[in-house]
Structures are given as C-alpha cells and as structure tokens.
Protein backbone atom coordinates (compact mmCIF):
# COMPACT_ATOMS: atom_id res chain seq x y z
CA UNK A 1 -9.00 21.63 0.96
CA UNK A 2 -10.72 20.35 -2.46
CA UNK A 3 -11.70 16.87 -2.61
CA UNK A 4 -9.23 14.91 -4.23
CA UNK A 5 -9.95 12.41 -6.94
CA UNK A 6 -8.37 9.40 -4.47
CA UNK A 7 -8.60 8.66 -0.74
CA UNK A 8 -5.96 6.51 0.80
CA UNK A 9 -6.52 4.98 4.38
CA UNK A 10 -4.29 3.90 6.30
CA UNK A 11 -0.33 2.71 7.71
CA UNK A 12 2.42 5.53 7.66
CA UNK A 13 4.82 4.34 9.55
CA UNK A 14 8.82 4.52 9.97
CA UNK A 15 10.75 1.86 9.85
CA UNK A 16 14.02 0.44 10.40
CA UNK A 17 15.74 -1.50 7.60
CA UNK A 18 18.09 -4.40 8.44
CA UNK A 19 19.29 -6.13 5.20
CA UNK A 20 21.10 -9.22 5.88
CA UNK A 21 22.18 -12.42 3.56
CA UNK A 22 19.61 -14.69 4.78
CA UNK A 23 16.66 -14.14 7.18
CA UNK A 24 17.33 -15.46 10.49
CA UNK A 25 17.04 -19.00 12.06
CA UNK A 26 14.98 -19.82 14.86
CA UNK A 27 17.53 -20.18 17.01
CA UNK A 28 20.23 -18.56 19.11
CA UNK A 29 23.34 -16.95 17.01
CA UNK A 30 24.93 -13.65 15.59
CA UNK A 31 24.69 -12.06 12.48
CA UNK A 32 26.18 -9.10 10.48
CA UNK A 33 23.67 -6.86 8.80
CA UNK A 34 25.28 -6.24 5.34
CA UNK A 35 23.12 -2.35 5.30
CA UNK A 36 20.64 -0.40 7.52
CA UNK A 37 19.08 2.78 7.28
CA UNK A 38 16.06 4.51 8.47
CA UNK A 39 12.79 5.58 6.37
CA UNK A 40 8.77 6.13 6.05
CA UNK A 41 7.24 2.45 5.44
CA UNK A 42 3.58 1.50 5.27
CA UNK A 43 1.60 0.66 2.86
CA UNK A 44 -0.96 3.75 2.39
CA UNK A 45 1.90 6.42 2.10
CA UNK A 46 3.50 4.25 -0.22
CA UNK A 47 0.46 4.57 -2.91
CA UNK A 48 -0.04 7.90 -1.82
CA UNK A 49 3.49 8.62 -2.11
CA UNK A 50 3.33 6.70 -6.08
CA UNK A 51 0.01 8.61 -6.66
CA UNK A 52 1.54 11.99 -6.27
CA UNK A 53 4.69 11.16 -8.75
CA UNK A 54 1.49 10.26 -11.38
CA UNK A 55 0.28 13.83 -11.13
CA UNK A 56 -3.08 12.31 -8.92
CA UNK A 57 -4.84 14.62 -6.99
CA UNK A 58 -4.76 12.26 -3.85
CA UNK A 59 -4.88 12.70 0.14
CA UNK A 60 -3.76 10.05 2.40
CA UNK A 61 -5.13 9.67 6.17
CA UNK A 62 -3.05 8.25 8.31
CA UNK A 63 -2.16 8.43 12.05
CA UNK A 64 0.79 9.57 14.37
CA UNK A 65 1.83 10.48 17.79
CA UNK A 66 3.29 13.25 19.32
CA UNK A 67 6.80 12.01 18.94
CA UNK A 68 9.97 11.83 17.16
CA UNK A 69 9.09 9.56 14.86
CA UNK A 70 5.42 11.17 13.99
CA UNK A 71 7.55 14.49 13.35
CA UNK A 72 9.83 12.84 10.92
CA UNK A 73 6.69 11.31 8.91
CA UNK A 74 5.19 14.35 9.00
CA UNK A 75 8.14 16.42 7.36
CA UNK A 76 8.90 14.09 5.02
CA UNK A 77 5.97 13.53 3.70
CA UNK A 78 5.08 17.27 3.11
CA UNK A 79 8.25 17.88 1.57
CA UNK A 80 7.38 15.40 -0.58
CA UNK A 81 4.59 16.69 -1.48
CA UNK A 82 2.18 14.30 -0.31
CA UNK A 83 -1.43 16.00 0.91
CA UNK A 84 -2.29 14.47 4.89
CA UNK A 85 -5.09 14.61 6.32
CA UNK A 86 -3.19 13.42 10.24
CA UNK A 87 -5.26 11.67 12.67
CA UNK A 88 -4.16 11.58 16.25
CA UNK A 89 -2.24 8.61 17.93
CA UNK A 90 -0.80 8.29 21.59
CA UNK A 91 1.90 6.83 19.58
CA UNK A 92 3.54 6.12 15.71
CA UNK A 93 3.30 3.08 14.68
CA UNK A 94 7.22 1.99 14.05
CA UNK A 95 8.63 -1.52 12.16
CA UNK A 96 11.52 -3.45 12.30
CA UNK A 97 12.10 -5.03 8.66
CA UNK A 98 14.67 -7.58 8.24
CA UNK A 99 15.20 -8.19 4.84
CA UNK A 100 17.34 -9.87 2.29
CA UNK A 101 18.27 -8.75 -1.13
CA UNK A 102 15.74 -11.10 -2.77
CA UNK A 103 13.15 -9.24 -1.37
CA UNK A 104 12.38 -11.93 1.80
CA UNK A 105 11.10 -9.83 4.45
CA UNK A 106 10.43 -10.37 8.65
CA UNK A 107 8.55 -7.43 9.93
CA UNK A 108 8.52 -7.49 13.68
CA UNK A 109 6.11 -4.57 15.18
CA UNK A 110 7.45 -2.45 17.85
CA UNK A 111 4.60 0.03 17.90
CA UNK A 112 1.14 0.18 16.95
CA UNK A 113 -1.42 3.33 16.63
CA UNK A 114 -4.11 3.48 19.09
CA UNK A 115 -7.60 2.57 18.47
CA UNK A 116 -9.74 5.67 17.30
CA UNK A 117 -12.95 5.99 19.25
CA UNK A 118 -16.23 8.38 18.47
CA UNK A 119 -17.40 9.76 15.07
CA UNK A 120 -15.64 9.82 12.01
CA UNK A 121 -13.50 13.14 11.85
CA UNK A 122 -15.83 15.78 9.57
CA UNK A 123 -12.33 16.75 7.08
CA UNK A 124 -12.20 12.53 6.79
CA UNK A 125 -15.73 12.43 5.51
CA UNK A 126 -15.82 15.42 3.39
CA UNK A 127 -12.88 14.02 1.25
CA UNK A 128 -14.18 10.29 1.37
CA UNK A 129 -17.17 12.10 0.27
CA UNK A 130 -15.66 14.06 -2.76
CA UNK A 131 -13.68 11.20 -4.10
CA UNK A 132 -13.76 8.99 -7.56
CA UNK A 133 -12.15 6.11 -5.50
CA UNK A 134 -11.58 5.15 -1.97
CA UNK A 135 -8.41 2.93 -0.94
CA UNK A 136 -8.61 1.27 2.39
CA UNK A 137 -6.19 -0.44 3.28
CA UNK A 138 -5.89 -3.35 6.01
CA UNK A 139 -5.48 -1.59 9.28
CA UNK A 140 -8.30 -1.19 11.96
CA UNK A 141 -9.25 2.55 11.15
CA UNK A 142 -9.73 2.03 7.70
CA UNK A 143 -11.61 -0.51 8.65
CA UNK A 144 -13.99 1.82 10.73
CA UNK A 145 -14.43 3.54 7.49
CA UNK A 146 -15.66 0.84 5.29
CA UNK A 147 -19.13 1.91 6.34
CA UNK A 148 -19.09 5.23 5.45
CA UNK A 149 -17.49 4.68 1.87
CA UNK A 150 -20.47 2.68 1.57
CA UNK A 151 -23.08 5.14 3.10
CA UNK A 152 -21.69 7.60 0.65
CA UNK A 153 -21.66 5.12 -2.39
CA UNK A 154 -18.30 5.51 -3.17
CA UNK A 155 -15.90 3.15 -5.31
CA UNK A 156 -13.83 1.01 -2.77
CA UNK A 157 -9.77 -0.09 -3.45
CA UNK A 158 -8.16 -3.08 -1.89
CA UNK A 159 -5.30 -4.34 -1.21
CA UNK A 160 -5.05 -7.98 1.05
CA UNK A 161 -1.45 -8.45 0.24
CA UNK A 162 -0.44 -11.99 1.28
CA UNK A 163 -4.10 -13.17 1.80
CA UNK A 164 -4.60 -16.54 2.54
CA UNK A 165 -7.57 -17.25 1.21
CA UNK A 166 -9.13 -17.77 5.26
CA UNK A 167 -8.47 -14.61 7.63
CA UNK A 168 -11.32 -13.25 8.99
CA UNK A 169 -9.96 -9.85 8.95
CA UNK A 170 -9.49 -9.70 5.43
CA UNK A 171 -13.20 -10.35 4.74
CA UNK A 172 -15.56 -6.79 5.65
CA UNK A 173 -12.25 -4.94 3.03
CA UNK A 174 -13.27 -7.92 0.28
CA UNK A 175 -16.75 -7.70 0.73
CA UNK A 176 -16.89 -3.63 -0.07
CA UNK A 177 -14.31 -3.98 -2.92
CA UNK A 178 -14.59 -3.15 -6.60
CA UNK A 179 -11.30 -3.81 -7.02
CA UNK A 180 -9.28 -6.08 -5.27
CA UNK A 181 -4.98 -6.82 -5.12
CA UNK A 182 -2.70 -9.10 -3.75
CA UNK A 183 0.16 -10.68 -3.82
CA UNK A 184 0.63 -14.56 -3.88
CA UNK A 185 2.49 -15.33 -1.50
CA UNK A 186 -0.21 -17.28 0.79
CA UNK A 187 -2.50 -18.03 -1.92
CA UNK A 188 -1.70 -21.69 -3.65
CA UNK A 189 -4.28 -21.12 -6.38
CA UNK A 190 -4.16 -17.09 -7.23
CA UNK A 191 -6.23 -17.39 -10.27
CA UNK A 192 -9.25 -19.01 -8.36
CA UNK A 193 -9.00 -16.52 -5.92
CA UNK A 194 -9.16 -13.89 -8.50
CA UNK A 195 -12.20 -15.56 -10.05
CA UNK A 196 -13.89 -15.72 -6.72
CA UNK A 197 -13.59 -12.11 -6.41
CA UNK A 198 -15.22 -11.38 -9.97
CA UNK A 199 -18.04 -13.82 -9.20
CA UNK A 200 -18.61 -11.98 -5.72
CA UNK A 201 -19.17 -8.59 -7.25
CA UNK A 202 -15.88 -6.70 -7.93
CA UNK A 203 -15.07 -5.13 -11.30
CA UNK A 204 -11.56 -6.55 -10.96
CA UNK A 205 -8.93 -8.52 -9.39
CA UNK A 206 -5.10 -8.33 -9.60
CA UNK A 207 -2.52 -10.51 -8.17
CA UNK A 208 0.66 -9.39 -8.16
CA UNK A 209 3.51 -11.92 -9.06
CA UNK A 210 7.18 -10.17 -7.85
CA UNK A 211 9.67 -11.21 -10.87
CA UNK A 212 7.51 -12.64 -13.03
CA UNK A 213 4.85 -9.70 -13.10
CA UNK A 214 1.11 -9.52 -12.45
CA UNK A 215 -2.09 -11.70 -13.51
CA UNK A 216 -5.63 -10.36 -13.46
CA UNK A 217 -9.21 -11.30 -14.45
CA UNK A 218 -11.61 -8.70 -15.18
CA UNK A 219 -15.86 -8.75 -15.09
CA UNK A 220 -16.17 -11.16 -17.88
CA UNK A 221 -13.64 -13.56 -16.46
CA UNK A 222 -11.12 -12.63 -19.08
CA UNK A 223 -7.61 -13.07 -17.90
CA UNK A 224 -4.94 -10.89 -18.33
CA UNK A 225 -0.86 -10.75 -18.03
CA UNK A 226 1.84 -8.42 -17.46
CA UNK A 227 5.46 -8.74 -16.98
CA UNK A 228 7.36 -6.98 -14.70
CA UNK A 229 9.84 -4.71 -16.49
CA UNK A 230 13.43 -5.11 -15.86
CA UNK A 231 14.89 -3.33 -13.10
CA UNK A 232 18.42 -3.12 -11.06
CA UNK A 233 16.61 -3.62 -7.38
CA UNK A 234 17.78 -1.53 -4.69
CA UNK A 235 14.99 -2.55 -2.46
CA UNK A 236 11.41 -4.28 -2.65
CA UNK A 237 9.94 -2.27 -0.27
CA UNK A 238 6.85 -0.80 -1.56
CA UNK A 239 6.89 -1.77 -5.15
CA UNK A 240 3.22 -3.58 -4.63
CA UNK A 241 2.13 -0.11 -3.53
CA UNK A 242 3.45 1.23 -6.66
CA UNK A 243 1.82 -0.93 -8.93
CA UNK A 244 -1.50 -0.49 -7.08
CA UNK A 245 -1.48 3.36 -7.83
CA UNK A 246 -0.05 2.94 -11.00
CA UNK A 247 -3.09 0.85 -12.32
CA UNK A 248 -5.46 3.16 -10.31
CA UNK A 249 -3.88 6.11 -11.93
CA UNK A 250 -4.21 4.81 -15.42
CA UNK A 251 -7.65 3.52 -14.85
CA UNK A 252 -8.70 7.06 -13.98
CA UNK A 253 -7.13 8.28 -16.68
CA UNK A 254 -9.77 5.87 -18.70
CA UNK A 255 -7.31 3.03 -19.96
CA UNK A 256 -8.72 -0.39 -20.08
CA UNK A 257 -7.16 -2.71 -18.38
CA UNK A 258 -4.10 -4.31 -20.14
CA UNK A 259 -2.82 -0.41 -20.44
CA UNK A 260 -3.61 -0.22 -16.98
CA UNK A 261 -1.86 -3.31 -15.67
CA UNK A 262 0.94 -2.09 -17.80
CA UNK A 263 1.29 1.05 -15.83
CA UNK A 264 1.30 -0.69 -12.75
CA UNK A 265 4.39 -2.37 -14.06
CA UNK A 266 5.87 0.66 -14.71
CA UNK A 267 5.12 2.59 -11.57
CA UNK A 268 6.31 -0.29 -9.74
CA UNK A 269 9.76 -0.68 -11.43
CA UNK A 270 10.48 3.18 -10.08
CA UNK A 271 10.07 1.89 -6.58
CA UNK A 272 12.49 -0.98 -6.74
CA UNK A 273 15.09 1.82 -7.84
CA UNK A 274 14.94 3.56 -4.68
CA UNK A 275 15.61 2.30 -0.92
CA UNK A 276 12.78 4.29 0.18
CA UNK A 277 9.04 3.69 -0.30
CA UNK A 278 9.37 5.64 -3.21
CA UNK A 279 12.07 8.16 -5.35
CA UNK A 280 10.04 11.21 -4.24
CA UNK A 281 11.88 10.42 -1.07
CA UNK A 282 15.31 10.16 -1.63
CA UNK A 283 16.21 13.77 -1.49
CA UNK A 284 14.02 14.00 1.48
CA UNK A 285 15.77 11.18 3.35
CA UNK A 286 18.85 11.37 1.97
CA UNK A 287 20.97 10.92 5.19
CA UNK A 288 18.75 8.75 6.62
C-alpha cells in the first residue's frame, strides 16, 4: 500500500439508531420509537468515510472482531471505498444511539474493542510514517499511538468533541495536537478554550457550533466565523466528522483558513442529508 496523505485512528463501530420525540426520563415508562435502522457509526470512519468523498488519499485503522457485526463494517466500508488498515478485536465495538430529531443524542455502549497489547503493528507505522497529517481520535489505541506520531514528527489532528475543559483523558490527545476540534456542548466559555489551545502550541483550534456554525482562532489569536449552510436534516450523526475532514481536506489543498472553515461547512451539510455516517453509504446500506 502507498502512504496516504492522512491517517485516521480510531472507532468504527455499528450502531443501532432509535429516534424517538424526546430522550427518555429517568424513570420507569414506555415509549414508541418514531424510526430505527441499523448502520456504521464512530467517529474515525466517519472522517475517513468524508475524506474519501473529497478525493483524499486517506487510510483509517480501526478494530473489529470476528463477528457479524465486524463483517458488516468490513463490507461496507470497502464498498465504499474506504482504504482499512483492520486491527484485531475479540469483539466489535457496537452502540445503542437514542436520538431525537434535534440532534439530542444518548449513546449507551453495549460493546467495546479489546485492549491491544505488544508493538505497534509494522503496516500501522509505515503509513503513520508516510503521512502529511495524523488524526487520532479519542479511543485507547489511538492513544497508544500518540507516541509514535511524535517519534516520527508527524502533524497530529484532534478531535475532543464535548470536552469539558477537565477530563484527564482528553489531555496526552491535546498536548500532541496542532490542530484541535470540538464541539461546545460541555464547554461554557468555547472561545477561551480555543485561546488556550493557541497559547499551548497548536496552529489552530475549531469549535464547532451545530445550527449556528463554527468559531475558530488561529496562531495569531485571530478569530474566525462560519455559518452552517442550510440543510433539510435527516440525521446529525456524523456531521462533526464531516466538517473535521472537510477543513483538513481544504487545508491540504493549501487554503487558509476562512476557505477552510468554509469547507468544513460544506462537507458537513452532506452528512446531515444522509441517515448514515455519510452519503457514500446509502447505496451500501440501503436496506439497513
């Protein structure tokens, strides 16, 4: 395989959606799920999945088991046209999302991948190796790998989602970005956070806003804005991912970072049009 231009880390997983008219109360009762269907979630095959509709030469790493569930990842994904590199797993890691049509989302875990143990696999390092950019996202084996991006001096990719400004997790992934993302859901003061991130080193940082867009301060503190461009939502799922690889494709492309934050937008908006993780999937999963 040629090194690819991106490496993506991380969750491929398949989830169950439940959409229902409000999320549930903490408390016994019955309710009708309005839809449900069955698809790929997590949040590295969703960029990878976005990176491939921009034409980037990309391969995600991700792991799966010897089941059902690994085998439907693993087909979908290749007819998609998304480049693998598969780690073993005694077992695919599998979500339950309940979700409304405003995008409110409960995602209860009903199986994780296993812990990898021993060296870093030689095809892993060869392509972390060859890349412009490495994306690693929050999971424990990208985690393992933060090391070796940095042994190997590569550019490192974030994305804390709903951050909170305090987990401990979170921290070795911000320390060994360039470029950090996330969303503000946890975060009661996004634009400090941002500017905490330039000050500590990174190139960039990008919160993402839902509805009203994305905000982002670059190197010299500089902030910028983008709307989010107007969309009939099918589903939410995803669309972060899709703005992540949309700026990261436009920034290799060499556009500064308005264009680029502007391509996020856009790249983001095709998401929201699908039910699945991304349109690339739809005739892929189309009785799913």
């Amino acid at each position: 395989m040629n090194s690819p231009r991106v490496f993506v880390a991380g969750p491929a997983t398949w989830n169950s959606i439940v959409v229902l008219d409000r999320l549930p109360d903490p408390v016994p009762h019955m309710q009708f799920a309005e839809e449900t269907w069955e698809t790929i979630g997590g949040t590295s095959a969703g960029k990878a999945l976005s990176l491939a509709a921009a034409g980037v030469d990309a391969v995600l790493y991700a792991l799966v088991g010897d089941d059902e569930a690994g085998h439907w990842i693993q087909d979908a994904l290749a007819a998609a046209g998304v480049p693998v590199l598969w780690g073993e797993s005694t077992q695919t890691e599998r979500h339950l999302n309940l979700m409304t049509r405003g995008g409110e989302r409960v995602s209860l875990y009903l199986a994780s991948p296993s812990e990898q143990s021993g060296g870093v696999p030689e095809d892993v390092r060869a392509a972390i190796k060859g890349s412009e950019v490495v994306v690693l996202d929050l999971a424990a084996e990208p985690r393992r790998l933060l090391p070796v991006a940095a042994e190997l001096g590569r550019r490192v990719w974030v994305d804390v989602h709903d951050y909170d400004g305090a987990n401990e997790f979170h921290r070795p992934f911000l320390d060994a970005a360039d470029a950090v993302f996330c969303n503000a859901d946890k975060l009661s003061d996004p634009l400090a956070f941002l500017r905490s991130r330039v000050k500590a080193g990174t190139s960039f940082a990008v919160c993402t806003l839902g509805a009203e867009g994305a905000v982002a301060v670059d190197a010299a503190g500089e902030i910028f804005r983008v709307p989010a461009v107007p969309v009939d939502v099918v589903d939410t799922n995803g669309a972060g991912d899709g703005f992540f690889a949309g700026v990261l494709a436009a920034t290799l492309d060499g556009a500064l970072l308005p264009h680029a934050l502007a391509a996020g937008a856009a790249s983001a908006s095709a998401v929201l049009r699908s039910r699945h993780l991304h349109p690339l999937l739809d005739p892929v999963l189309r009785q799913a």
